[in-house]
C-alpha atoms as a PDB file:
ATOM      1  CA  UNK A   1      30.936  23.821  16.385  1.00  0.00           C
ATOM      2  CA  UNK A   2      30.975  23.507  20.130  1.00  0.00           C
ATOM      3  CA  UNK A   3      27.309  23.448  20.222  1.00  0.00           C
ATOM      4  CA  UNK A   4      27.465  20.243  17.560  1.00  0.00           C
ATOM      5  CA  UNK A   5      29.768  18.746  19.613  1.00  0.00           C
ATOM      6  CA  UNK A   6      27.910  18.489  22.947  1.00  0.00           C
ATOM      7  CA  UNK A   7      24.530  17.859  20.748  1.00  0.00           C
ATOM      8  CA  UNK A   8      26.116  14.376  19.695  1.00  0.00           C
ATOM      9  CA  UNK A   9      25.709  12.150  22.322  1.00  0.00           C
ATOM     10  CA  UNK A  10      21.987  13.469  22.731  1.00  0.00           C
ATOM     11  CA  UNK A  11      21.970  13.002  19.030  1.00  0.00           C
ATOM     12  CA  UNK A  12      23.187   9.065  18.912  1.00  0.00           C
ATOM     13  CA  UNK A  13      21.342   8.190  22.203  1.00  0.00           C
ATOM     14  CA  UNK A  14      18.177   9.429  20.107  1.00  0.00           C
ATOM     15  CA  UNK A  15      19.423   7.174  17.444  1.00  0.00           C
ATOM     16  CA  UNK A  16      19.821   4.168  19.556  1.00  0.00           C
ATOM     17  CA  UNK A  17      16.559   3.919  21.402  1.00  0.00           C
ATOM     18  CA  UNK A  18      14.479   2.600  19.240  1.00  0.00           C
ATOM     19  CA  UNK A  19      16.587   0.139  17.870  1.00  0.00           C
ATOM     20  CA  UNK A  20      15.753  -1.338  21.168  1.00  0.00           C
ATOM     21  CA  UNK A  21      12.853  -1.316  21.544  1.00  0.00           C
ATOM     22  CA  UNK A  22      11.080  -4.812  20.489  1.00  0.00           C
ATOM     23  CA  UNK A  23       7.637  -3.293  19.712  1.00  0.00           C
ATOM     24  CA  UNK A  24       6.718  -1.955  16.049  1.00  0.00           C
ATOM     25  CA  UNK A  25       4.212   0.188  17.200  1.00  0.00           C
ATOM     26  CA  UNK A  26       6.384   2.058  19.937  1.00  0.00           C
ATOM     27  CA  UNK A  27       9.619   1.358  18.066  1.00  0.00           C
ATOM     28  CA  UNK A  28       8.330   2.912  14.993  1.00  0.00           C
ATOM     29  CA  UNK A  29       7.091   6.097  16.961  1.00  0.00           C
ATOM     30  CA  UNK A  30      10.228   6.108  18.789  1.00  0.00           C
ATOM     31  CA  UNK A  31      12.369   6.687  15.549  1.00  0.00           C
ATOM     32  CA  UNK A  32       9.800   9.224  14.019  1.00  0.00           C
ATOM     33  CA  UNK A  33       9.840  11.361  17.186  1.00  0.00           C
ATOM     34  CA  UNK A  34      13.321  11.141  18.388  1.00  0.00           C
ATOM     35  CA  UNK A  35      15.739   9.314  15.825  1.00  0.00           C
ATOM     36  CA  UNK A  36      14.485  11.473  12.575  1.00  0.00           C
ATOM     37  CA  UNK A  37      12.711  14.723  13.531  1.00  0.00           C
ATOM     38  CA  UNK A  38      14.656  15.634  16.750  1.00  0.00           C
ATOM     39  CA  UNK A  39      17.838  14.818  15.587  1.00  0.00           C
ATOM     40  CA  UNK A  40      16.629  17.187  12.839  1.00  0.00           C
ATOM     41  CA  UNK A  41      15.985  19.760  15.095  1.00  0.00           C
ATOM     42  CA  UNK A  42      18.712  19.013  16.746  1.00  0.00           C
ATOM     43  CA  UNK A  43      21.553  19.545  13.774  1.00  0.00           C
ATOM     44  CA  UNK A  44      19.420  23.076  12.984  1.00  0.00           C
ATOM     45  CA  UNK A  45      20.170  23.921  16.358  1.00  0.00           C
ATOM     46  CA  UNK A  46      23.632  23.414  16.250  1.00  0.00           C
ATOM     47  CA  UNK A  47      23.565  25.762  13.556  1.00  0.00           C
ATOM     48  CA  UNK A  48      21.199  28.234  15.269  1.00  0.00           C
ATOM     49  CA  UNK A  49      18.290  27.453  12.395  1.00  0.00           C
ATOM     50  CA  UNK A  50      15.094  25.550  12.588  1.00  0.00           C
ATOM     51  CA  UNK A  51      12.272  25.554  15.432  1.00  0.00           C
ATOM     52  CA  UNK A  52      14.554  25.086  18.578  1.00  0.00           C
ATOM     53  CA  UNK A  53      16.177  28.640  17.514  1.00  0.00           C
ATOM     54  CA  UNK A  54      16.193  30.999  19.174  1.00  0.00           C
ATOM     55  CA  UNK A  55      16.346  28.713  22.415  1.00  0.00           C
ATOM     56  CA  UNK A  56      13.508  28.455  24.666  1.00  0.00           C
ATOM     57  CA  UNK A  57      13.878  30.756  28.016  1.00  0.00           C
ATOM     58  CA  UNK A  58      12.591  27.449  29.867  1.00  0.00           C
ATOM     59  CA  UNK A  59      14.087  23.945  29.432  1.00  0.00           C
ATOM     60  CA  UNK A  60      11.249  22.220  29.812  1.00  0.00           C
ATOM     61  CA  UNK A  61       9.990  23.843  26.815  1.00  0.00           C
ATOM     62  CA  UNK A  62      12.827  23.089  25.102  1.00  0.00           C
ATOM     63  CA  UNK A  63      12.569  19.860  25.637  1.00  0.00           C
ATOM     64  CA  UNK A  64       9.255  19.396  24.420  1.00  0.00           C
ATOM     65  CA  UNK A  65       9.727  21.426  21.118  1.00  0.00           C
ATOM     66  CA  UNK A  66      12.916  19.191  20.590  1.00  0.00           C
ATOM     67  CA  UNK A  67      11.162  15.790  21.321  1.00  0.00           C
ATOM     68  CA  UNK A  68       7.944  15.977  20.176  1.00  0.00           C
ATOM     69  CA  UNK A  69       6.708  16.345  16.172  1.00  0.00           C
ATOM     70  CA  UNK A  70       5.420  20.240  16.671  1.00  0.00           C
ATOM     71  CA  UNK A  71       6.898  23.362  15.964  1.00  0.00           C
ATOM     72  CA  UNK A  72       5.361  26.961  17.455  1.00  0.00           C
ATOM     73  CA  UNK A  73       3.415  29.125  15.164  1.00  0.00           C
ATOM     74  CA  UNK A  74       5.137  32.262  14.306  1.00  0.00           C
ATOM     75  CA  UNK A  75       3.209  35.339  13.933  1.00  0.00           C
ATOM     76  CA  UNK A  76       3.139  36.936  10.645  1.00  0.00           C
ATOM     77  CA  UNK A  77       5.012  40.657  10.456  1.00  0.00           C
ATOM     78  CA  UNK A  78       2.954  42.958  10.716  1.00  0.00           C
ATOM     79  CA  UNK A  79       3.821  44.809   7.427  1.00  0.00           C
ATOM     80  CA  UNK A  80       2.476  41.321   5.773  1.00  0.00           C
ATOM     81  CA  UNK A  81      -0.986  41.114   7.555  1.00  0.00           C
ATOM     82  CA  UNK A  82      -2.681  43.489   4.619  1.00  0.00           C
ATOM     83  CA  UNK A  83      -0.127  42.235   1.709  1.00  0.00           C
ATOM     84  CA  UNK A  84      -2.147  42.285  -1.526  1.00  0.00           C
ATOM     85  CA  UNK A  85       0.597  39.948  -3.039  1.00  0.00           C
ATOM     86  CA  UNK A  86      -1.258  36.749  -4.573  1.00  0.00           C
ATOM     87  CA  UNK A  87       1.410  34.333  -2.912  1.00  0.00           C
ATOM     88  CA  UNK A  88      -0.544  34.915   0.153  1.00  0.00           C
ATOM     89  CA  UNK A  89      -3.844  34.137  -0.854  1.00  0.00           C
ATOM     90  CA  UNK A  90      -3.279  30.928  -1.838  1.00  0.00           C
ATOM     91  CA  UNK A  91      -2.952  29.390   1.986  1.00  0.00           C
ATOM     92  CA  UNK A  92      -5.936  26.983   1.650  1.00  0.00           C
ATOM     93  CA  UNK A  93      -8.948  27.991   4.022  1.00  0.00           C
ATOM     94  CA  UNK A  94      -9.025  24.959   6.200  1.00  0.00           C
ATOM     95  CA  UNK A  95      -6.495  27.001   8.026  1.00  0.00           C
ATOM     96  CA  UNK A  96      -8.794  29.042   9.535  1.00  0.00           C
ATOM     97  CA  UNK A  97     -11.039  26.032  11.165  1.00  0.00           C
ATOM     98  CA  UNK A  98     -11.839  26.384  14.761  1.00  0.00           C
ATOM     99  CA  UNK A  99     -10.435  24.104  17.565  1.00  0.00           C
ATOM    100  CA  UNK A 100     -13.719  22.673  18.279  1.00  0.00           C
ATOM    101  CA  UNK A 101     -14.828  21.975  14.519  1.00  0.00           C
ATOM    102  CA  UNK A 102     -11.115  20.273  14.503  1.00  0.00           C
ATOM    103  CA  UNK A 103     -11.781  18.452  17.462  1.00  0.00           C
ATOM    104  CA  UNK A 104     -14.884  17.227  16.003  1.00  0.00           C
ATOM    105  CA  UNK A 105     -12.859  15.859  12.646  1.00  0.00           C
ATOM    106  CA  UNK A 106     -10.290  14.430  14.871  1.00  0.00           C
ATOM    107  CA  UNK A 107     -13.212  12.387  16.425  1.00  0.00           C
ATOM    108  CA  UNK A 108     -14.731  11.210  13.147  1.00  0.00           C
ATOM    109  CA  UNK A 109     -11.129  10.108  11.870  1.00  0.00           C
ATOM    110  CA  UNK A 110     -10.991   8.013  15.355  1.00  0.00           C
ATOM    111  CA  UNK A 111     -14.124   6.633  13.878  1.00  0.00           C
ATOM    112  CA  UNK A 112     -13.065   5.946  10.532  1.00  0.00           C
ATOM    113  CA  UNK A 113     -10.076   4.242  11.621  1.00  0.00           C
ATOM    114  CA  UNK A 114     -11.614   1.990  13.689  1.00  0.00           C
ATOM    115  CA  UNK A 115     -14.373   1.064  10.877  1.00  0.00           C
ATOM    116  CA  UNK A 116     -11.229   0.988   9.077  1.00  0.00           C
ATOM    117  CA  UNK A 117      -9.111  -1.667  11.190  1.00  0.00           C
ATOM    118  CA  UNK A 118     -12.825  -3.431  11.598  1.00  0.00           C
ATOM    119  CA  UNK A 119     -13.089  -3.980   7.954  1.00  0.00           C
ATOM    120  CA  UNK A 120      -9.593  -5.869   8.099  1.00  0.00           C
ATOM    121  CA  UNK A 121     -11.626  -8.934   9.631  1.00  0.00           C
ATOM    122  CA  UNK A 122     -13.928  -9.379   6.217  1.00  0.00           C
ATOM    123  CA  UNK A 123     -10.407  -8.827   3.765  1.00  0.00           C
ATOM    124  CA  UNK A 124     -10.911 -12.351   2.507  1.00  0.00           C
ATOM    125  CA  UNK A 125     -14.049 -10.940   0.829  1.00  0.00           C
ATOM    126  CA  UNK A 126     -12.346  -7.812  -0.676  1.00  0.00           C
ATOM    127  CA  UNK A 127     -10.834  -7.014  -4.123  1.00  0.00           C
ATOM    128  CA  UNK A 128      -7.041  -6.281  -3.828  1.00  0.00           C
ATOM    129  CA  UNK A 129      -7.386  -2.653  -4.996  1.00  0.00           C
ATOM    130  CA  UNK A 130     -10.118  -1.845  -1.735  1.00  0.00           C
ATOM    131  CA  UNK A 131      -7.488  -3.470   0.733  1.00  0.00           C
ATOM    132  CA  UNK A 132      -4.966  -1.160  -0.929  1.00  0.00           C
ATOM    133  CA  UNK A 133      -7.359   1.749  -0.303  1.00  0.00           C
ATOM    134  CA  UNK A 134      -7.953   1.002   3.330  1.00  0.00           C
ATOM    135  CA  UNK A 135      -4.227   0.656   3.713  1.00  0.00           C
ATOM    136  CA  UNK A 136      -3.727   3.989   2.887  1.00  0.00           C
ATOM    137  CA  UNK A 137      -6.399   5.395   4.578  1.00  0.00           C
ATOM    138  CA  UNK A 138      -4.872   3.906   7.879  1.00  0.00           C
ATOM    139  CA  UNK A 139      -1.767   5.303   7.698  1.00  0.00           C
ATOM    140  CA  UNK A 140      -2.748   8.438   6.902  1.00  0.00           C
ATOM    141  CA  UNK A 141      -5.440   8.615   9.979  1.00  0.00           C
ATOM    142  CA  UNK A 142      -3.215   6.929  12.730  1.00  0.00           C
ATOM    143  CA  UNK A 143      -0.456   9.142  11.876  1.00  0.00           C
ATOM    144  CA  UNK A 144      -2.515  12.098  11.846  1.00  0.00           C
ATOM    145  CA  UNK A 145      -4.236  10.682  14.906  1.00  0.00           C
ATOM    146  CA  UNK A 146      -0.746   9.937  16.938  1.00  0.00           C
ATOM    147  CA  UNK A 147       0.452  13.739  15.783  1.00  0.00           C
ATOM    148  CA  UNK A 148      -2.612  14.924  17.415  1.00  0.00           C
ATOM    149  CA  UNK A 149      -2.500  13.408  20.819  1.00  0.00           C
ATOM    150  CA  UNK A 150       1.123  14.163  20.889  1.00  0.00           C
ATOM    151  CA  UNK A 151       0.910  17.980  20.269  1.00  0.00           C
ATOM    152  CA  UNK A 152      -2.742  17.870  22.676  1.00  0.00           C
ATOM    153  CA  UNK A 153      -0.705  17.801  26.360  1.00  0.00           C
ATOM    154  CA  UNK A 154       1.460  20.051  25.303  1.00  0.00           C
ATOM    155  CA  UNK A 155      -0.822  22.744  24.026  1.00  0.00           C
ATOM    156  CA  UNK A 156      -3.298  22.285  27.171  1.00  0.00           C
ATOM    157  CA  UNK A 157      -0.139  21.933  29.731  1.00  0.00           C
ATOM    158  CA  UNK A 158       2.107  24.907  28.368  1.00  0.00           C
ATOM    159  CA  UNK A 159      -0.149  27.009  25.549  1.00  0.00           C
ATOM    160  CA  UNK A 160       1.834  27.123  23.150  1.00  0.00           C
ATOM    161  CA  UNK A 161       0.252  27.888  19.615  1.00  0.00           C
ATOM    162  CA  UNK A 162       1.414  25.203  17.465  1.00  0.00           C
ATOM    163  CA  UNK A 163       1.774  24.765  13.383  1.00  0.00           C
ATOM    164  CA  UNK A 164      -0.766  22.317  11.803  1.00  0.00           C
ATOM    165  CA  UNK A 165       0.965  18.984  11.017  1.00  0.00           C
ATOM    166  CA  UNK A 166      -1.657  17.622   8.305  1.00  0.00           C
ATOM    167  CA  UNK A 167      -4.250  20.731   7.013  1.00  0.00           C
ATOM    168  CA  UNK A 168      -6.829  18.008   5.255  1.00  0.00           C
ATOM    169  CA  UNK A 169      -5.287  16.568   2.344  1.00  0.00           C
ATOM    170  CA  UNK A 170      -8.055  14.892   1.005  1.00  0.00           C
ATOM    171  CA  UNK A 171      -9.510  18.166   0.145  1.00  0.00           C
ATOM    172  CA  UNK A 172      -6.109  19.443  -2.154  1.00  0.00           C
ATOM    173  CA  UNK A 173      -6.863  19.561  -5.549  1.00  0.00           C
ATOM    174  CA  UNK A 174      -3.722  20.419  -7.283  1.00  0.00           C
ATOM    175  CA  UNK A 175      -0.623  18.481  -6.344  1.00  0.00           C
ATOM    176  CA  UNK A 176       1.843  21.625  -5.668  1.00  0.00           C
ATOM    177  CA  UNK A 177      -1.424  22.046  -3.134  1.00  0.00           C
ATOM    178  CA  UNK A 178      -1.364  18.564  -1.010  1.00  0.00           C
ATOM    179  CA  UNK A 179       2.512  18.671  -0.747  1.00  0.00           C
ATOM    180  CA  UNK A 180       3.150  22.521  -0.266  1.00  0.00           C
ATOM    181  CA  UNK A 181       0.231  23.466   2.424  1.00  0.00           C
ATOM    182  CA  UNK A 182      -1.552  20.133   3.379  1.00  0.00           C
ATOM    183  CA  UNK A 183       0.442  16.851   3.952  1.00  0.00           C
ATOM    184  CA  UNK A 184       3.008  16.686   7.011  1.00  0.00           C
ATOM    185  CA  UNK A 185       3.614  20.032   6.890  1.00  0.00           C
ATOM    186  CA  UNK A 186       5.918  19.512   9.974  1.00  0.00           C
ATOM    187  CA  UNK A 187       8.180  17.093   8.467  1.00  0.00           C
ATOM    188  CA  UNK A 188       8.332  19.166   5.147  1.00  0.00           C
ATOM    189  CA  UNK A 189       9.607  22.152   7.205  1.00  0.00           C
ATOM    190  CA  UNK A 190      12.161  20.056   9.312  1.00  0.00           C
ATOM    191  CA  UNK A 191      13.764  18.779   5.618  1.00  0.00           C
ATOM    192  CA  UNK A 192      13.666  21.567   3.399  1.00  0.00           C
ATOM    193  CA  UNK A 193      16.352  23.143   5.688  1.00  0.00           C
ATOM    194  CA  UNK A 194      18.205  19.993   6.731  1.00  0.00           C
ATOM    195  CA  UNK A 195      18.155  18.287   3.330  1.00  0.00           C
ATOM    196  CA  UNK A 196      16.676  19.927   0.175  1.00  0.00           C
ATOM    197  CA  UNK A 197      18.407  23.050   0.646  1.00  0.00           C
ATOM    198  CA  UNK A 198      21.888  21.548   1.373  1.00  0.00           C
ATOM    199  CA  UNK A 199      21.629  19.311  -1.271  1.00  0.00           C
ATOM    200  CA  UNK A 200      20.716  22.085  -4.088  1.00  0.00           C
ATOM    201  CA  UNK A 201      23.092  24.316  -2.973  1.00  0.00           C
ATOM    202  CA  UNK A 202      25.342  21.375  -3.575  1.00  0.00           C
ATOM    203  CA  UNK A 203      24.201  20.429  -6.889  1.00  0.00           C
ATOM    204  CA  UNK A 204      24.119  23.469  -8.180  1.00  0.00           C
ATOM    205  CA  UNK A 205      28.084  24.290  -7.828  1.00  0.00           C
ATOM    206  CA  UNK A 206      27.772  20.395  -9.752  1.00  0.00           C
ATOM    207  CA  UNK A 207      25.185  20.538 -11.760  1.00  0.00           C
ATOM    208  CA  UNK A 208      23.905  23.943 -12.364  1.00  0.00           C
ATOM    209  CA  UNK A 209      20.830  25.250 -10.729  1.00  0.00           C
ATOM    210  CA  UNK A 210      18.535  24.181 -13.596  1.00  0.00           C
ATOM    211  CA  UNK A 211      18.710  20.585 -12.362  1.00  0.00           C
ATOM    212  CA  UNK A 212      19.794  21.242  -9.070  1.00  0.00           C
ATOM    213  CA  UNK A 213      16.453  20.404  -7.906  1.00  0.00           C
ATOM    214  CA  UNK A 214      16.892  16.700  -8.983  1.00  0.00           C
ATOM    215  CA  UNK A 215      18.794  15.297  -6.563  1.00  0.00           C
ATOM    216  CA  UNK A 216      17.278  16.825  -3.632  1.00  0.00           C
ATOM    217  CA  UNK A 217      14.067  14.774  -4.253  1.00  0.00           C
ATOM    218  CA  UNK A 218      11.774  16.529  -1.956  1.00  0.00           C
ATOM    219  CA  UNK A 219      10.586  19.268  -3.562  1.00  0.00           C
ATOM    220  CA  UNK A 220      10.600  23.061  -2.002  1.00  0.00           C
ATOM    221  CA  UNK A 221       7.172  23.656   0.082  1.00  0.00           C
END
């Protein structure tokens, strides 16, 4: 409880900022890094769960872990490297992509989102549904794009291994797929703990646990 405590002013200072800050852009990036996912981190923390546990031995580390949308890759147990079980064979193999053929993708996404923002000049000459398309398509690059050169410095400056926030989700096929192992897996990881599991251990004492899922809207990764 004494660790929530002195985590709260961190906490509404991180809540604050952006609110004011006058540009979208920044102001919208502001709240994503610091007012949602490290405040996240943060409450875990408190509570001696989530990516900031067990603490860093340096505080700059810290710091960047807490601040910025990554989270370190933990090594499998050993005793799980060989495991026959079929619930590990179905991590999809776009995992196992090297940095430079990543690096390469990252490039062509740059590419495609500036064809993309390009294209926004001729929209007078598009059907609804292909402005609708291209919409999509730039969110999903420039946040994918923004992750990246925020996790970048810190990998080169520090090395630290870091989880995959996106894993290709245009190549999922089944749903369970795209939201389990592909789309913003960081996010996902930072609300099963803080929300969906809360919430359905809540529901269920309600509820029961056959709908206890319900209510917790984002569904376990």
């Amino acid at each position: 409880m004494m660790r929530l405590l002195s985590l709260l002013p961190i906490i509404y200072l991180f809540t604050m900022l952006p609110c004011n800050l006058n540009s979208a852009h920044l102001g919208g990036s502001i709240a994503f890094f610091l007012g949602w996912l490290s405040n996240f981190k943060l409450l875990l923390f408190a509570f001696d769960q989530g990516p900031l546990s067990p603490p860093l031995p340096k505080l700059l580390h810290f710091i960047s872990i807490a601040c910025l949308p990554i989270k370190l890759k933990q090594d499998p147990p050993p005793n799980t490297k060989n495991n026959k079980n079929p619930s590990h064979q179905n991590i999809p193999k776009s995992h196992n992509l090297t940095k430079v053929t990543r690096s390469m993708l990252l490039v062509i996404k740059a590419l495609f989102l500036a064809m993309i923002i390009h294209a926004y000049d001729y929209r007078e000459n598009l059907h609804l549904y292909v402005i609708l398309s291209l919409y999509c398509c730039h969110t999903y690059l420039a946040v994918e794009i923004v992750l990246a050169l925020a996790v970048t410095p810190v990998q080169a400056i520090f090395g630290f291994k870091i989880e995959l926030q996106f894993n290709e989700p245009y190549l999922a096929t089944p749903l369970q797929d795209f939201w389990s192992h592909r789309w913003n897996l960081m996010v996902t990881s930072i609300l099963r703990p803080t929300v969906y599991i809360p919430i359905r251990r809540i529901s269920t004492n309600v509820i029961g646990s056959r709908w206890a899922a319900l209510p917790a809207i984002i569904r376990p990764s």
